[in-house]
Protein backbone atom coordinates (compact mmCIF):
# COMPACT_ATOMS: atom_id res chain seq x y z
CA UNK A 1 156.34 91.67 113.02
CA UNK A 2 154.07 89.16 111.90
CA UNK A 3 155.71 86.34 113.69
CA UNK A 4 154.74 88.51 116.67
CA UNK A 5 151.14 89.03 115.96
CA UNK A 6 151.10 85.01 115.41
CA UNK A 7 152.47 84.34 118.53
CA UNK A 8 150.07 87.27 120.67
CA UNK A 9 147.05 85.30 118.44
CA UNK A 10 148.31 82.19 119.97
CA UNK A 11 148.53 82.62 123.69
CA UNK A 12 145.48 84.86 123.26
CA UNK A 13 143.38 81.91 122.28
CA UNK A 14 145.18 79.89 124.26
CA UNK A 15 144.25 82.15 127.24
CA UNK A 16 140.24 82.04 126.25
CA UNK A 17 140.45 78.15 125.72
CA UNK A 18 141.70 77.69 129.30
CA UNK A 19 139.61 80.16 131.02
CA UNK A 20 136.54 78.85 128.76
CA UNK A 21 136.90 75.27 130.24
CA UNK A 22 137.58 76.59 133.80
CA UNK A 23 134.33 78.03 133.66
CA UNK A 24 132.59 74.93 132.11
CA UNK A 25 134.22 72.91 134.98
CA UNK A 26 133.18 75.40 137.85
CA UNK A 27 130.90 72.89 140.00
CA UNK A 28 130.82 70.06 138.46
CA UNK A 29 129.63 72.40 134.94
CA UNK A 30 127.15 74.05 137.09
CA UNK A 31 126.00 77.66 136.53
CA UNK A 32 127.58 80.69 137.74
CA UNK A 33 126.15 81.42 141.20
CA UNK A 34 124.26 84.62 140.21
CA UNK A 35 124.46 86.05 143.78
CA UNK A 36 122.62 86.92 146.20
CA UNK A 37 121.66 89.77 148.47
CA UNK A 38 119.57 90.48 152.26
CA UNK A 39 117.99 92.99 153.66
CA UNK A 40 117.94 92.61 157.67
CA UNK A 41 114.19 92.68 157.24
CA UNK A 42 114.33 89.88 155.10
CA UNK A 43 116.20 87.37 157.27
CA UNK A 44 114.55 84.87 158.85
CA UNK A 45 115.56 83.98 162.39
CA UNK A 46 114.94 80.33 164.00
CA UNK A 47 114.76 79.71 167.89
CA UNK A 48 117.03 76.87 168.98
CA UNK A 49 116.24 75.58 172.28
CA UNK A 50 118.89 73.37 172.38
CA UNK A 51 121.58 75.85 171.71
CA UNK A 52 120.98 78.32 174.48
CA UNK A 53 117.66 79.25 173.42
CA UNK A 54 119.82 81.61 170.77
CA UNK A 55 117.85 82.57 167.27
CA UNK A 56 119.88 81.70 164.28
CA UNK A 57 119.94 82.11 159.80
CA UNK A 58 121.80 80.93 157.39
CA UNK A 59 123.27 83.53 154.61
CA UNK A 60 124.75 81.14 152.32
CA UNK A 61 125.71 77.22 152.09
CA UNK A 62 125.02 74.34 154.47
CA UNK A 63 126.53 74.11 158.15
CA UNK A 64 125.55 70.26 157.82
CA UNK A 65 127.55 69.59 154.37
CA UNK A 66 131.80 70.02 154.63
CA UNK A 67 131.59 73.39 152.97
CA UNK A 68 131.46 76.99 153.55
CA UNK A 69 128.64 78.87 154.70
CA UNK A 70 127.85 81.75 156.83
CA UNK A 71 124.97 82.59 159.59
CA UNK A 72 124.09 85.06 161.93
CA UNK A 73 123.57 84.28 165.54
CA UNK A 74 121.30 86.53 168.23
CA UNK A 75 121.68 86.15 171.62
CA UNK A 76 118.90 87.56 174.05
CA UNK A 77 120.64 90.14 176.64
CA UNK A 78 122.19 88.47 179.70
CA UNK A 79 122.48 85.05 177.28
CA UNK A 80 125.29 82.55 179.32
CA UNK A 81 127.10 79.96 177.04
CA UNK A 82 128.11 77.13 178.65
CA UNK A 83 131.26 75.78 177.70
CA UNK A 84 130.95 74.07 174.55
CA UNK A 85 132.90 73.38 171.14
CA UNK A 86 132.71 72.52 167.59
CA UNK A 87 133.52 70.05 165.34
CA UNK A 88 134.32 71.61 162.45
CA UNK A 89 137.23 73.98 161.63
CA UNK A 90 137.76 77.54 160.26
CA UNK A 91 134.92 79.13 162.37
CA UNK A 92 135.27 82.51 161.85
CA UNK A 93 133.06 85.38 164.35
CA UNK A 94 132.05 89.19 164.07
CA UNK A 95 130.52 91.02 166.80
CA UNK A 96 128.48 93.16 164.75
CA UNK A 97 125.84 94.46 167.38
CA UNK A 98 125.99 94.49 171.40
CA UNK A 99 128.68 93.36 173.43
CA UNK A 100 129.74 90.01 173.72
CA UNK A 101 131.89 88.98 176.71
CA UNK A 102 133.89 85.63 175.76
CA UNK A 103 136.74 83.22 176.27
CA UNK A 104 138.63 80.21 175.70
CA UNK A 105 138.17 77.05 178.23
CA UNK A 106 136.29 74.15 179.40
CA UNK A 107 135.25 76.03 182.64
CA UNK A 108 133.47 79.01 182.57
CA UNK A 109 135.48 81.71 184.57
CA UNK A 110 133.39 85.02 184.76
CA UNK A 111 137.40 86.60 185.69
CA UNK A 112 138.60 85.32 182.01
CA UNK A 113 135.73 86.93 179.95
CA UNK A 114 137.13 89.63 177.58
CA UNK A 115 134.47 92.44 176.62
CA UNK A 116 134.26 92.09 172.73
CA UNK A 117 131.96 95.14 171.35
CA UNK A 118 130.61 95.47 167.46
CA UNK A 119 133.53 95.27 165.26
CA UNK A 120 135.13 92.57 167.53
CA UNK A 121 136.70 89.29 165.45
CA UNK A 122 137.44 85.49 167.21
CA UNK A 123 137.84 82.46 166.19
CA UNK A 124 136.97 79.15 167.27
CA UNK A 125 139.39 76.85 166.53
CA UNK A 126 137.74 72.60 166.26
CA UNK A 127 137.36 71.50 169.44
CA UNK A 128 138.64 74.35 171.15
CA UNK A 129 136.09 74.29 174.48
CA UNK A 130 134.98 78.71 174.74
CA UNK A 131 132.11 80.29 176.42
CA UNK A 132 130.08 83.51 176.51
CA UNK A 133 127.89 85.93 177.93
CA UNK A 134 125.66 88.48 176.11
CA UNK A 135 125.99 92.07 177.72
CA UNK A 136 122.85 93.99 178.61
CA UNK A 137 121.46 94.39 175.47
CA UNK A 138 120.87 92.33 172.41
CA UNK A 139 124.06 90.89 170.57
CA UNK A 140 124.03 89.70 166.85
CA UNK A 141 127.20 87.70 165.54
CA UNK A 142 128.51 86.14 161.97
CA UNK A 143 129.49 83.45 161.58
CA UNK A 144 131.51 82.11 158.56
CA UNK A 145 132.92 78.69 158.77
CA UNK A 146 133.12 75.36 156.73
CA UNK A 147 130.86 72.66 157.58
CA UNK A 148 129.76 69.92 159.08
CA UNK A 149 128.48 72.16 162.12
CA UNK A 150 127.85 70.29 165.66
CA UNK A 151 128.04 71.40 169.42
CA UNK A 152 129.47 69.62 172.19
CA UNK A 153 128.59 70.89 175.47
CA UNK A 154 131.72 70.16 178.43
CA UNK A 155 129.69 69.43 180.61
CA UNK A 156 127.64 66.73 179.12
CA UNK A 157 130.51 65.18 177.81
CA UNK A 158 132.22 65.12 181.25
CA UNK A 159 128.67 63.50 182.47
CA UNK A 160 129.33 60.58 180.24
């Protein structure tokens, strides 16, 4: 019996050693992150002309550092996306309000468009050329993805 209770002792400060210095190690000995919540009043939307004249926020992490982070995107009703693509890999997208009409290609083909309402998932695989069109009313998307974030327009690099 009390070879058992020895050995349970053991791995059980074993265990709390190990898991101890896991945590000490987490990001470089960093903190825990604490968390963090939003309220859809709180976010703060940005205007980019350059992509499409779409309003965008970051929820977490960097899109310009190679690591996670997630953002919203809000397209105007009647928005066109031009084919474009991305650098970066693991972009993963959730229709959560409107209707977003989208596909794959470096040509945009109104005939190819697929009608993705809220609930809708994609991805956008790097460098994968895709286009859109926002339906008749507003459309709000999230984005999660690992950076470094860029867009490529066909187009322009066709021009070139």
């Amino acid at each position: 019996m009390n070879t058992n209770r020895l050995a349970l002792r053991t791995v059980s400060l074993l265990l709390l050693m190990v898991f101890g210095f896991s945590l000490s190690g987490c990001a470089g000995g960093a903190k825990l992150d604490a968390g963090r919540m939003i309220l859809p009043v709180e976010l703060e939307w940005v205007k980019n002309e350059k992509l499409h004249g779409l309003e965008t926020v970051i929820l977490a992490g960097d899109p310009s550092t190679p690591k996670p982070y997630a953002q919203r995107i809000r397209l105007a009703p009647g928005t066109r996306l031009e084919p474009h693509f991305h650098p970066n890999a693991n972009r993963m997208v959730t229709v959560l309000q409107g209707t977003l009409y989208f596909a794959y290609g470096d040509r945009f083909l109104e005939q190819e468009l697929r009608a993705l309402p809220p609930g809708s998932f994609f991805t956008e695989p790097a460098n994968a050329p895709h286009y859109a069109v926002a339906g008749n009313e507003e459309v709000v998307l999230e984005l999660h993805a690992n950076g470094v974030d860029g867009t490529t327009y066909v187009e322009a690099q066709e021009s070139h």
